[in-house]
Protein backbone atom coordinates (compact mmCIF):
# COMPACT_ATOMS: atom_id res chain seq x y z
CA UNK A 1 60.99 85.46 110.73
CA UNK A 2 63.41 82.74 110.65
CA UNK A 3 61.03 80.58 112.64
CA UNK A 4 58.54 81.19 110.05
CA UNK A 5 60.66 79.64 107.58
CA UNK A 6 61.57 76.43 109.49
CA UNK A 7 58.46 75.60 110.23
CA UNK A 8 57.15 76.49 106.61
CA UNK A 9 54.75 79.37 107.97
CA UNK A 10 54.75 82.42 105.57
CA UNK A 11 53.24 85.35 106.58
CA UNK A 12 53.84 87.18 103.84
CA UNK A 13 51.11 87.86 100.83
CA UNK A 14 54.01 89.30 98.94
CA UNK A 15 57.29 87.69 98.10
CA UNK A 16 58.92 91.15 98.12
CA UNK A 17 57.61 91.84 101.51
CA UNK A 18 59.90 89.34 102.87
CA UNK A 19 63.07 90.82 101.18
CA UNK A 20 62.54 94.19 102.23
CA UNK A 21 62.35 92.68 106.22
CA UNK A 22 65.49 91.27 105.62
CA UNK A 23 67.44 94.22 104.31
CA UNK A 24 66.52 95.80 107.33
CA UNK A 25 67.16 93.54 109.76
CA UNK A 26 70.64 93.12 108.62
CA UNK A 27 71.60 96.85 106.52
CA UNK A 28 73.03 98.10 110.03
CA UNK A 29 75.42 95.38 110.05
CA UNK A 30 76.85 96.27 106.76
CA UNK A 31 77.10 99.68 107.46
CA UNK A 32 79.26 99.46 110.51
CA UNK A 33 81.33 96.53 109.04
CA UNK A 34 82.04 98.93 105.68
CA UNK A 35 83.03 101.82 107.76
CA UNK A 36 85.37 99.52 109.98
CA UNK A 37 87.26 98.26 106.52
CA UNK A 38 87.38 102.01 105.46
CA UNK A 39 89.09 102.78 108.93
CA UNK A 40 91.38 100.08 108.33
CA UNK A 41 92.33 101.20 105.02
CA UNK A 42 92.96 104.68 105.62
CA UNK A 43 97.06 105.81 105.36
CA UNK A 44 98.16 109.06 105.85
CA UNK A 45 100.65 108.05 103.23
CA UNK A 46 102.27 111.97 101.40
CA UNK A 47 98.70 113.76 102.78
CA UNK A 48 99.28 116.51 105.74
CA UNK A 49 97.82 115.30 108.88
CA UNK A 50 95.03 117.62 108.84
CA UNK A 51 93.70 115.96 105.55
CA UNK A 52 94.52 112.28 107.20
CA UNK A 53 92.61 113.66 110.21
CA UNK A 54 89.40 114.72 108.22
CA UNK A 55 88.94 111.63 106.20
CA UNK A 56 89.65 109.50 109.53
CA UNK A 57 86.50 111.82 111.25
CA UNK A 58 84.67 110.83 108.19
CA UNK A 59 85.61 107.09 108.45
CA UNK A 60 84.63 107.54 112.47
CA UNK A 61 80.76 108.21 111.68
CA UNK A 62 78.88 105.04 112.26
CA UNK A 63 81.60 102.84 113.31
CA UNK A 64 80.98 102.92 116.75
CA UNK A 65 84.34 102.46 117.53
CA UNK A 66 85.54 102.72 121.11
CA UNK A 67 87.68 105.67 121.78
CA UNK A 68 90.91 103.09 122.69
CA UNK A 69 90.27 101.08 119.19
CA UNK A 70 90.07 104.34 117.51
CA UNK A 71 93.26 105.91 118.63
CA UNK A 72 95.25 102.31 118.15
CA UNK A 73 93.97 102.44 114.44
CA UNK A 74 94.84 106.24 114.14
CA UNK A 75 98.27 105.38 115.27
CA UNK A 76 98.11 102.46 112.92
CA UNK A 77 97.20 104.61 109.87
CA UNK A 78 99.15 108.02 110.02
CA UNK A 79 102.85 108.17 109.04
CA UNK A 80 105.71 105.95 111.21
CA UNK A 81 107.46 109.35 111.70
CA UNK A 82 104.73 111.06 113.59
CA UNK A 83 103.74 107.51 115.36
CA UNK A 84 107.36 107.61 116.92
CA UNK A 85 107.62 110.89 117.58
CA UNK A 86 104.02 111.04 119.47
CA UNK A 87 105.16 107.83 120.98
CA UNK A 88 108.54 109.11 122.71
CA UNK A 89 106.87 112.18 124.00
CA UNK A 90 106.71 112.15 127.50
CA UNK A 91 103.29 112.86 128.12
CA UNK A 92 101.13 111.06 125.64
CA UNK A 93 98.06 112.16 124.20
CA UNK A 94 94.52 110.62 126.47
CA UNK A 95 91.57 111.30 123.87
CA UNK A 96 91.44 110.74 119.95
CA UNK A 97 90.90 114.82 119.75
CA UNK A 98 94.27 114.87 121.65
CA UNK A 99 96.09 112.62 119.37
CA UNK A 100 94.97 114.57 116.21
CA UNK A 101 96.21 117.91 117.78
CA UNK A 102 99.22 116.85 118.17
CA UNK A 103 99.82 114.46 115.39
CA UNK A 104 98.71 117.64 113.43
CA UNK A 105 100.88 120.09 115.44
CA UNK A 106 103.73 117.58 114.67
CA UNK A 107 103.25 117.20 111.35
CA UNK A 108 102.91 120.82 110.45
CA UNK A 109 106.44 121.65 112.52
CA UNK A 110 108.32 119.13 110.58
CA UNK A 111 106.88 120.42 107.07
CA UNK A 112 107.90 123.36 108.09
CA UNK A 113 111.58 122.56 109.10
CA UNK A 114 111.80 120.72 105.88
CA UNK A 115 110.65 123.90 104.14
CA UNK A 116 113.41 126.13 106.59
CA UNK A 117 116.11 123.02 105.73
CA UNK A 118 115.30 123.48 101.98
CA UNK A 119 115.65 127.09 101.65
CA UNK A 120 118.91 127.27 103.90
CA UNK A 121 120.21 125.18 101.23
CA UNK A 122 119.44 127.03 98.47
């Protein structure tokens, strides 16, 4: 299409033709560059990890991540608690479904202790 242009050549009867070829040839691109930005954005911030781990599925569709780049931005995005924890285990998760099982399993064990500190307290 682009060689149509240089050289002046339209094929098209319809101006709108033309714009609908673009979108096409270049929607995917946005797609997979939005969901890459949403990955990047994503915190776990106050959430529980099971909440962090379904909107980071969500984010997944489309991006076509690799499975390395996807765990390295998981890490990136869920709390620096659970990072160092996960990281100072001594065997460390291999898969992204193995990093959010255990970034979930560690997460729910220390709301829990904070839960079983609070009420000792009281």
């Amino acid at each position: 299409m682009l060689e149509d242009l240089k050289g002046e050549i339209l094929e098209y009867e319809i101006v709108g033709e033309s714009f609908v070829d673009i979108k096409k040839e270049f929607e995917g691109g946005d797609k997979e560059v939005l969901k890459v930005a949403e990955l990047r954005r994503l915190e776990q911030g106050g959430k529980m990890m099971e909440e962090f781990v379904q909107e980071f599925r969500r984010a997944v569709r489309e991006s076509e991540y690799e499975e390395r780049l996807l765990i390295e931005e998981f890490k990136r995005g869920m709390n620096g608690m659970i990072r160092r924890k996960l990281m100072e285990a001594e065997r460390l998760p291999t898969s992204i479904e193995q990093w959010y099982e255990y970034a979930t399993n560690l997460d729910r064990h220390w709301r829990e202790s904070k839960r079983e500190e609070e009420r000792l307290k009281g």
